[in-house]
C-alpha atoms as a PDB file:
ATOM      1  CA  UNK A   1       0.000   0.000   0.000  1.00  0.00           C
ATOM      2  CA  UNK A   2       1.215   3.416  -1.030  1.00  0.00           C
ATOM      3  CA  UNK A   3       1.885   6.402   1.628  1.00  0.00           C
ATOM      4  CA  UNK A   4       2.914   8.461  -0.884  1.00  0.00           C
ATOM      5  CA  UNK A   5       3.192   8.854  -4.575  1.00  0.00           C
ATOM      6  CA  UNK A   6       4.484  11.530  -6.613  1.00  0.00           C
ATOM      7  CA  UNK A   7       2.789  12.212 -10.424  1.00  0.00           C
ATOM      8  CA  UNK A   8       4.978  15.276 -12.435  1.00  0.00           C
ATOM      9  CA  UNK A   9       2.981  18.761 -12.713  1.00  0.00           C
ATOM     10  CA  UNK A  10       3.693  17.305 -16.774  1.00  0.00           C
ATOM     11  CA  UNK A  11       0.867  15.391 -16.585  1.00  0.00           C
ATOM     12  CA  UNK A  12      -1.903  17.979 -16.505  1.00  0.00           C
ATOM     13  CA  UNK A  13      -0.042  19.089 -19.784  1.00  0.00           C
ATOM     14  CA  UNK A  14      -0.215  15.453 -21.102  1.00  0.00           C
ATOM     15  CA  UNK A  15      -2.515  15.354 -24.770  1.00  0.00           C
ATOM     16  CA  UNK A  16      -4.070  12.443 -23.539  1.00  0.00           C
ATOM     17  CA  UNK A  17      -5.034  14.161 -20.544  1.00  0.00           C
ATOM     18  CA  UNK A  18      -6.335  17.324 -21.710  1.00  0.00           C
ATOM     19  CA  UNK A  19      -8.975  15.541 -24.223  1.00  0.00           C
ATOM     20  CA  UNK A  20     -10.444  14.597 -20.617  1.00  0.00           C
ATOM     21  CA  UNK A  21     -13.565  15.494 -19.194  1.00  0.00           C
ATOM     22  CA  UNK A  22     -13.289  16.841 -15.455  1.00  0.00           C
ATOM     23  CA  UNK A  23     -14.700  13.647 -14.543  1.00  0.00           C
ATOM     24  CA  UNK A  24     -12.353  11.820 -16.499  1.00  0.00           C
ATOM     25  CA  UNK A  25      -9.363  13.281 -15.199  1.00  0.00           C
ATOM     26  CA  UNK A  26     -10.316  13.011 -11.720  1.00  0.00           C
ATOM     27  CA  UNK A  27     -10.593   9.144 -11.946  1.00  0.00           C
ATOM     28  CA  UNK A  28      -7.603   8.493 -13.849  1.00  0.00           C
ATOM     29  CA  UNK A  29      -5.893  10.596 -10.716  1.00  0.00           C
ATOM     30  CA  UNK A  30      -7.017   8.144  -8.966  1.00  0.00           C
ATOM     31  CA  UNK A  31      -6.044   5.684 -10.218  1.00  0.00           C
ATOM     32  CA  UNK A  32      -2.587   6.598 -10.524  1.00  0.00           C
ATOM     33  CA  UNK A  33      -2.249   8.148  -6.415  1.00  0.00           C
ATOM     34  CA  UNK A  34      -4.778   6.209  -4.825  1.00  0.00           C
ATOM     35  CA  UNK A  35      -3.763   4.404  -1.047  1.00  0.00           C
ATOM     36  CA  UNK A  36      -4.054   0.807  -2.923  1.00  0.00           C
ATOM     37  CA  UNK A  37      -1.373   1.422  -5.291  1.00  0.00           C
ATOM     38  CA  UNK A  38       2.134   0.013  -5.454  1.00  0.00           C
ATOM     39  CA  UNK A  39       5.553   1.064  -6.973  1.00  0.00           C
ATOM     40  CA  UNK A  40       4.869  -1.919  -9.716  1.00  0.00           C
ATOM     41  CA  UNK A  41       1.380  -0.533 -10.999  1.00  0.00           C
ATOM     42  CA  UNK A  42      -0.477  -3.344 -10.403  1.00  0.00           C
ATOM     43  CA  UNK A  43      -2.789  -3.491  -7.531  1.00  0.00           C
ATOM     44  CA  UNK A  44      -5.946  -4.964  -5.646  1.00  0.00           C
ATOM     45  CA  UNK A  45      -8.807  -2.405  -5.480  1.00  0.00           C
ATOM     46  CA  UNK A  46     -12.052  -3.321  -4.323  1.00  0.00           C
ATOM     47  CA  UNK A  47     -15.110  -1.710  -6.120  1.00  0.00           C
ATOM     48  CA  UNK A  48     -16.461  -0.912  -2.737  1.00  0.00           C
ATOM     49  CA  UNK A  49     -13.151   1.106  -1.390  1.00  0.00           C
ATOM     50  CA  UNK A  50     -13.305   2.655  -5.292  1.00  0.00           C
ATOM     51  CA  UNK A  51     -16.883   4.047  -4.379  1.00  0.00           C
ATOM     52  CA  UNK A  52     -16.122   5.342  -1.071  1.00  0.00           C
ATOM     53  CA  UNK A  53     -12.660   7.065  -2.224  1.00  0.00           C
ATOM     54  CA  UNK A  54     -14.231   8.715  -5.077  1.00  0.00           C
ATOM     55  CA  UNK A  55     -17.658   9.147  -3.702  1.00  0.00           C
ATOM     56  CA  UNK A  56     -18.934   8.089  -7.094  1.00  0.00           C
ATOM     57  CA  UNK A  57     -21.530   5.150  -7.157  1.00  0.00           C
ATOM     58  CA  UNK A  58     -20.966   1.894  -7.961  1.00  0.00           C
ATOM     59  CA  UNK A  59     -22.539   2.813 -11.496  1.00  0.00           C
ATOM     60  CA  UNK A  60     -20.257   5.796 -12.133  1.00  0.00           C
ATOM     61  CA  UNK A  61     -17.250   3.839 -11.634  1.00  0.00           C
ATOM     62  CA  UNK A  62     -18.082   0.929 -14.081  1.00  0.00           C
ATOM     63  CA  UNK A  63     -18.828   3.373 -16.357  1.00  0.00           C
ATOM     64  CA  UNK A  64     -15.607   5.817 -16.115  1.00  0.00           C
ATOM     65  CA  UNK A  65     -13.615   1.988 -15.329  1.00  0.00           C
ATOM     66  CA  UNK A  66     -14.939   0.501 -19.091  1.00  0.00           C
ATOM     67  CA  UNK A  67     -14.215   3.476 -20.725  1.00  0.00           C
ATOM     68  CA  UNK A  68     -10.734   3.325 -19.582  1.00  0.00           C
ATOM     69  CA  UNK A  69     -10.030   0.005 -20.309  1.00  0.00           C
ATOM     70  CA  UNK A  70     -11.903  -0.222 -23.792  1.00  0.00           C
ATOM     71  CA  UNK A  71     -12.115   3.278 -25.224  1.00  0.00           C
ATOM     72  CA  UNK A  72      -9.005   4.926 -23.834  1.00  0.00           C
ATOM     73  CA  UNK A  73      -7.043   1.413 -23.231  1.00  0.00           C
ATOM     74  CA  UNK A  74      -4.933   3.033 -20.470  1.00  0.00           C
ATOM     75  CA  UNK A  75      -5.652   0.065 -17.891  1.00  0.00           C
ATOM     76  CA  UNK A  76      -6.523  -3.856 -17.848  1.00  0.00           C
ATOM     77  CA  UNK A  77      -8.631  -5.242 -15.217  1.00  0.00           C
ATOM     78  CA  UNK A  78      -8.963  -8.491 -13.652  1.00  0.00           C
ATOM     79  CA  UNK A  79     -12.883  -8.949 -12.295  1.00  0.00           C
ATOM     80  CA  UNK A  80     -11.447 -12.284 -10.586  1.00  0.00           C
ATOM     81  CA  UNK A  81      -9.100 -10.623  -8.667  1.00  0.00           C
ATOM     82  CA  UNK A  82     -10.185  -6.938  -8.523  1.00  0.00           C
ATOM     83  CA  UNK A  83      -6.490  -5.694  -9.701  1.00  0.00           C
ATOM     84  CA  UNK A  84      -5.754  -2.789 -11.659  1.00  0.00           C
ATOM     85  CA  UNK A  85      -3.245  -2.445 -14.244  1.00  0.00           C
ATOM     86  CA  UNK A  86      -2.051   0.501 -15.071  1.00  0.00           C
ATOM     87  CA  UNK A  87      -0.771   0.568 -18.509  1.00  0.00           C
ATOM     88  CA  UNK A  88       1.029   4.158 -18.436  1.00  0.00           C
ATOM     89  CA  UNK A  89       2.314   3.785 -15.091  1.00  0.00           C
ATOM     90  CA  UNK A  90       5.576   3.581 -16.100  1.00  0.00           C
ATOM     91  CA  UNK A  91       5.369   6.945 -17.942  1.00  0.00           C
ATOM     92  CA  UNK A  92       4.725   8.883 -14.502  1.00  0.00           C
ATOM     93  CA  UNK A  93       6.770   6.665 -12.316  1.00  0.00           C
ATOM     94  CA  UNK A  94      10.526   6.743 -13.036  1.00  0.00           C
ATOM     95  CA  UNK A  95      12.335   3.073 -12.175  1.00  0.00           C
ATOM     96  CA  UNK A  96      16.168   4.399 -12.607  1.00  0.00           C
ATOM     97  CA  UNK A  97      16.549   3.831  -8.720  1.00  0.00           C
ATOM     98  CA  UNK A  98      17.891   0.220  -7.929  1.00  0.00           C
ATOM     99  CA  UNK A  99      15.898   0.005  -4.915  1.00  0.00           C
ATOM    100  CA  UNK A 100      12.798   0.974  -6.440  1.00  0.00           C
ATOM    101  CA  UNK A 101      13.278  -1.977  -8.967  1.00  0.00           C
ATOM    102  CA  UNK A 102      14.015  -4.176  -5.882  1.00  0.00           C
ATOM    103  CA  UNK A 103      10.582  -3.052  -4.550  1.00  0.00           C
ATOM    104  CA  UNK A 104       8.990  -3.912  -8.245  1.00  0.00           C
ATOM    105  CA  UNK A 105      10.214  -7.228  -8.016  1.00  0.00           C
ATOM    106  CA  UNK A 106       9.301  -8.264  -4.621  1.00  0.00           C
ATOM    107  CA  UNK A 107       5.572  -6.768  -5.323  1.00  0.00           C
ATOM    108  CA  UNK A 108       5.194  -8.448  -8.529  1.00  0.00           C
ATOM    109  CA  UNK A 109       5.703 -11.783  -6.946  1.00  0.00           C
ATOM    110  CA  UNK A 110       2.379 -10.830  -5.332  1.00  0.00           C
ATOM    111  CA  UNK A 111       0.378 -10.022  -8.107  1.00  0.00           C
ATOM    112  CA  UNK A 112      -2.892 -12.861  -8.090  1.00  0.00           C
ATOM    113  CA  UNK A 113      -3.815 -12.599 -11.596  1.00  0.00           C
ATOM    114  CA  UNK A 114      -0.481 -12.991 -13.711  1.00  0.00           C
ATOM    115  CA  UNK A 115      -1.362 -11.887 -17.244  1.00  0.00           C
ATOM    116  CA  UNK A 116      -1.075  -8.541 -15.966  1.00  0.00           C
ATOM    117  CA  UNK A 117       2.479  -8.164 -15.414  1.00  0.00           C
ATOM    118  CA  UNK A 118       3.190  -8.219 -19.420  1.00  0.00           C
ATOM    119  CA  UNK A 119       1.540  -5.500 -20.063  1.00  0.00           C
ATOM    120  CA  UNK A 120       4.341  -3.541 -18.193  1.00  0.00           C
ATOM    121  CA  UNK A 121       7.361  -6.059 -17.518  1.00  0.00           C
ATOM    122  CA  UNK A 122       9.012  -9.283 -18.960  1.00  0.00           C
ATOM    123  CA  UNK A 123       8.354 -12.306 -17.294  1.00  0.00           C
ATOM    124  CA  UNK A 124      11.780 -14.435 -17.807  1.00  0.00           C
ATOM    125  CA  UNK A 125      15.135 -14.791 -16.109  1.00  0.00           C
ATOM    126  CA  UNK A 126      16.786 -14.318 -19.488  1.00  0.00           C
ATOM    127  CA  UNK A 127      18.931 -10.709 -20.270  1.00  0.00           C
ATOM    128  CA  UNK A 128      16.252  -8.432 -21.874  1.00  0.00           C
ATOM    129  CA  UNK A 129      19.732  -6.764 -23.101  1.00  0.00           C
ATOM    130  CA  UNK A 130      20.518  -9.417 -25.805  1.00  0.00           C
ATOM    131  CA  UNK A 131      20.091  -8.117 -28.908  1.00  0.00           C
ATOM    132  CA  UNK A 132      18.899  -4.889 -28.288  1.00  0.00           C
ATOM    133  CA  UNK A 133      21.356  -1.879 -29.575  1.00  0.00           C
ATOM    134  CA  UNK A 134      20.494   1.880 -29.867  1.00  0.00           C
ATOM    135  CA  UNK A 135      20.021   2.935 -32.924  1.00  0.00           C
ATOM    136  CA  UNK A 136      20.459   6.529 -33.792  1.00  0.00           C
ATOM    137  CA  UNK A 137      18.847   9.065 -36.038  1.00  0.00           C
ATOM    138  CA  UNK A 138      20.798  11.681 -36.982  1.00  0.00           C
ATOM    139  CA  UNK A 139      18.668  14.057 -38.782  1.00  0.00           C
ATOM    140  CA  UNK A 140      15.265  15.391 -37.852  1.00  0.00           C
ATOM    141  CA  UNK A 141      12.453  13.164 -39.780  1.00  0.00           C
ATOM    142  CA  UNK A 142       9.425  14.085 -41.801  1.00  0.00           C
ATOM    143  CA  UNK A 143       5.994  13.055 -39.963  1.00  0.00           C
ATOM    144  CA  UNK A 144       5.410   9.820 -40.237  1.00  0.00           C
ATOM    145  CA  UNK A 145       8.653   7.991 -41.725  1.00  0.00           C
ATOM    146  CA  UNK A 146      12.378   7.860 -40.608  1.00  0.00           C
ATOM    147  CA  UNK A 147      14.872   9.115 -42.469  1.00  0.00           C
ATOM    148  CA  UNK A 148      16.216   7.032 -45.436  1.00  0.00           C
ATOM    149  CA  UNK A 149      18.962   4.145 -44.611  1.00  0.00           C
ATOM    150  CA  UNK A 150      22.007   4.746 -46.552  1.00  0.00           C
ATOM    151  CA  UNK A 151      23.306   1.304 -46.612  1.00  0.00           C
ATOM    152  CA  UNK A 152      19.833   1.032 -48.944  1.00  0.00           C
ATOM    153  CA  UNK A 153      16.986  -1.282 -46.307  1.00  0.00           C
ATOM    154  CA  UNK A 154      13.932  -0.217 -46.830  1.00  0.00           C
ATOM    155  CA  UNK A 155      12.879   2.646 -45.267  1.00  0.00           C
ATOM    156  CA  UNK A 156      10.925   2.482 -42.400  1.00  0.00           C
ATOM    157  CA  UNK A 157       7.176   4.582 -41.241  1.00  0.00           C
ATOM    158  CA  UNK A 158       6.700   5.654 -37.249  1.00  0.00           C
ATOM    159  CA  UNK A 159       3.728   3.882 -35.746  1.00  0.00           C
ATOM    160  CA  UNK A 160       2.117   4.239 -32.379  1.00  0.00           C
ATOM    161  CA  UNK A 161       0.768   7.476 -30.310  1.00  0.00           C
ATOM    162  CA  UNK A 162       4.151   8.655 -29.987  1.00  0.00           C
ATOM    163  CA  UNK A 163       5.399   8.323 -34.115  1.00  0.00           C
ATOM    164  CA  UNK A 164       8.387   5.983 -31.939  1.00  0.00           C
ATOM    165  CA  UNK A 165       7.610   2.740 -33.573  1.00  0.00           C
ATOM    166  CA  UNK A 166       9.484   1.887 -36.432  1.00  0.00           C
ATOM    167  CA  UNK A 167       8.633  -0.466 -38.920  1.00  0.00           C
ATOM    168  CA  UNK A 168       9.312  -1.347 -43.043  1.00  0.00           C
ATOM    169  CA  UNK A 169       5.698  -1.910 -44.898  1.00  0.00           C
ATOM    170  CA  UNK A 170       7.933  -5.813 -45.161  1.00  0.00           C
ATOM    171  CA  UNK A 171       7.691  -5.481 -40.918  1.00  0.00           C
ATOM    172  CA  UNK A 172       3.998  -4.648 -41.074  1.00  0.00           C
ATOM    173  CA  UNK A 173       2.900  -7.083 -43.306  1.00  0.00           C
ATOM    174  CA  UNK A 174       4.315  -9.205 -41.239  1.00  0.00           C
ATOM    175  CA  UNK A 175       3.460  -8.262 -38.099  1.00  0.00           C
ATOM    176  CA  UNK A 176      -0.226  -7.933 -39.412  1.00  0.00           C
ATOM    177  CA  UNK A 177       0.025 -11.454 -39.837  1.00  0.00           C
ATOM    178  CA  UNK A 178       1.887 -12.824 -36.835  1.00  0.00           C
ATOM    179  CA  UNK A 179      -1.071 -10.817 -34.587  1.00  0.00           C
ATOM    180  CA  UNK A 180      -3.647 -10.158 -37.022  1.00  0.00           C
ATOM    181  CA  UNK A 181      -6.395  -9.460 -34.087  1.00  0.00           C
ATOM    182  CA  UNK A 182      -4.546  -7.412 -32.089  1.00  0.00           C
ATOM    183  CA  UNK A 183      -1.083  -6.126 -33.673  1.00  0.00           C
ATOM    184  CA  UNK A 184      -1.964  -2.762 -33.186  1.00  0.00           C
ATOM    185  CA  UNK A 185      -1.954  -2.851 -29.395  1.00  0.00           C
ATOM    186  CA  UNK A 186       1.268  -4.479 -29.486  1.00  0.00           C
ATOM    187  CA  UNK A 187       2.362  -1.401 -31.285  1.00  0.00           C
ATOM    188  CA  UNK A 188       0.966   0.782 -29.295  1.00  0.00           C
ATOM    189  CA  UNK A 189       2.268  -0.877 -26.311  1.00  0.00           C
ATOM    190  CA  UNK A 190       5.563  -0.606 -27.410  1.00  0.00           C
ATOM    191  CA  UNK A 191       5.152   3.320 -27.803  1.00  0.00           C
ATOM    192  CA  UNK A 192       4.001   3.669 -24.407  1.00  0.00           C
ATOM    193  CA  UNK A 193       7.222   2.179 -23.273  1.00  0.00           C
ATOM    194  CA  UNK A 194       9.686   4.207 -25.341  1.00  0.00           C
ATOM    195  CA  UNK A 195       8.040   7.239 -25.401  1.00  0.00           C
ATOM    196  CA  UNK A 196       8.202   6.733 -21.102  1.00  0.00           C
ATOM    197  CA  UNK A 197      11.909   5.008 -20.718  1.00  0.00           C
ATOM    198  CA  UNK A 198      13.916   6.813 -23.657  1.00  0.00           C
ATOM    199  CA  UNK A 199      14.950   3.200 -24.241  1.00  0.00           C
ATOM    200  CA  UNK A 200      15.620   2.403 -28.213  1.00  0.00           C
ATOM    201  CA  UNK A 201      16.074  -0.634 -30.014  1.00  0.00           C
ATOM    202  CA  UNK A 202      18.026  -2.164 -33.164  1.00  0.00           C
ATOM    203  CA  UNK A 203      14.635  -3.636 -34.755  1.00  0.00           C
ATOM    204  CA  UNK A 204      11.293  -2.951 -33.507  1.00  0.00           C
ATOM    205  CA  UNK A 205       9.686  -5.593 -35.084  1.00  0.00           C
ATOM    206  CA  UNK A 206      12.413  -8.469 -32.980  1.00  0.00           C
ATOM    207  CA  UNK A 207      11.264  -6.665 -29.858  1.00  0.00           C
ATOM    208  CA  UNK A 208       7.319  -6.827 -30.000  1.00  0.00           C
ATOM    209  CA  UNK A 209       7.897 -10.413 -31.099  1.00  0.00           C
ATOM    210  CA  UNK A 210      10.272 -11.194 -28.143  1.00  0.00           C
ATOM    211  CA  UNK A 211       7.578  -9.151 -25.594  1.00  0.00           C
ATOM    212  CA  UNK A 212       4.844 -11.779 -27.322  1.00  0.00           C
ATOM    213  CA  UNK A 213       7.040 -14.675 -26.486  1.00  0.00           C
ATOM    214  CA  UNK A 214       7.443 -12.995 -22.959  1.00  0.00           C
ATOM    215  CA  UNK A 215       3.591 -12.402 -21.950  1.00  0.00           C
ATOM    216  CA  UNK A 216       2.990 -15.544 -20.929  1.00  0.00           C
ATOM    217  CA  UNK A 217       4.307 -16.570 -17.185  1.00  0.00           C
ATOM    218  CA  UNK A 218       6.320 -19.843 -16.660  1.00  0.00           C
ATOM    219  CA  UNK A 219       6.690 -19.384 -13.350  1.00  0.00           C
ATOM    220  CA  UNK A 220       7.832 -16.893 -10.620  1.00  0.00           C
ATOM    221  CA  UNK A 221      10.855 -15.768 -12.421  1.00  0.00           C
ATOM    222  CA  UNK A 222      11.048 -12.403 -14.559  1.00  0.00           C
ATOM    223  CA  UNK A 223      13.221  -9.377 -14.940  1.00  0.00           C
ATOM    224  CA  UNK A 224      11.835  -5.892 -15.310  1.00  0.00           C
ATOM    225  CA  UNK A 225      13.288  -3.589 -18.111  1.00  0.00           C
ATOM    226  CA  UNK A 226      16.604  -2.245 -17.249  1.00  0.00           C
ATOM    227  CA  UNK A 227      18.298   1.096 -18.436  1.00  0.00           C
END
């Protein structure tokens, strides 16, 4: 349970955030500062303890809790369990300090229902480091594309809220295919997480394929993403 928990004045400027209704943004505060939360992003919240904290009826929060799961598709929710993900937590929770990963790792053994952790964290003992090099652009790119590869690839379009996602039409196609009913989460998940880490990698396309590989638990083992 959190005693304290810090969100950057940023958010208020966020463009997600200011599309809000009052309503809206008072919820999604919530859910990002409320006393049930943890350092992982992932917690237990009872819809009783929801109503009472808010003061909206049982009703309200259903309402404002589907919205944010199917129309906005900031959080995932387990009815079994009653646990919140949060899938931008990372965004307004920094996880550069070692003991704050320590704390992720010790709460995430606790987590009941387990398909939650993917949508923030691996889920393996292996280096999440393999295979995964910066890549840098050197010149500022036209909206929508990356700047042409002088060794001759093919050139590759920005996906995903952020334009971070890079992919060749070749890497679409085939991504289209690998996760025809739900590639563009993937994408978008992937956007979420660069857009809130910095963190860049050699081929897009290799990581949302090794996250897929990744989102389902073999045990109590897993790693979270390391700087």
């Amino acid at each position: 349970m959190a005693r304290y928990r810090q969100v950057e004045t940023a958010f208020w400027n966020d463009g997600f955030v200011l599309k809000l209704t009052p309503e809206e943004k008072y919820f999604y505060l919530y859910l990002l500062t409320n006393p049930h939360t943890t350092q992982c992003g992932i917690y237990e919240l009872p819809e009783r303890m929801a109503e009472v904290e808010t003061g909206y009826n049982r009703e309200t929060v259903e309402k404002l809790r589907d919205r944010f799961i199917n129309k906005y598709k900031k959080i995932r929710y387990s009815p079994s369990t009653e646990e919140y993900c949060v899938i931008n937590w990372l965004k307004y929770n920094s996880l550069k300090s070692p003991k704050v990963k320590a704390c992720i790792e010790k709460e995430l053994l606790a987590v009941k229902d387990r398909s939650l952790i993917g949508y923030l964290y691996t889920m393996d003992s292996l280096s999440i480091d393999s295979g995964e090099e910066e890549e840098k652009e050197e010149e500022e790119e036209e909206e929508g594309e990356a700047p042409a590869d002088p060794s001759g690839k093919p050139k590759r379009h920005k996906y995903g809220e952020y334009k971070n996602v890079l992919l060749s039409e070749d890497e679409m196609e085939k991504l289209k295919a690998e996760f025809p009913s739900d590639y563009q989460g993937r994408i978008e998940r992937l956007s979420e997480y660069v857009a809130s880490t910095g963190k860049k990698y050699k081929s897009h396309l290799a990581t949302i394929r090794s996250w897929a590989k990744k989102d389902k638990p073999k045990g109590d083992d897993f790693t979270i993403w390391r700087d």
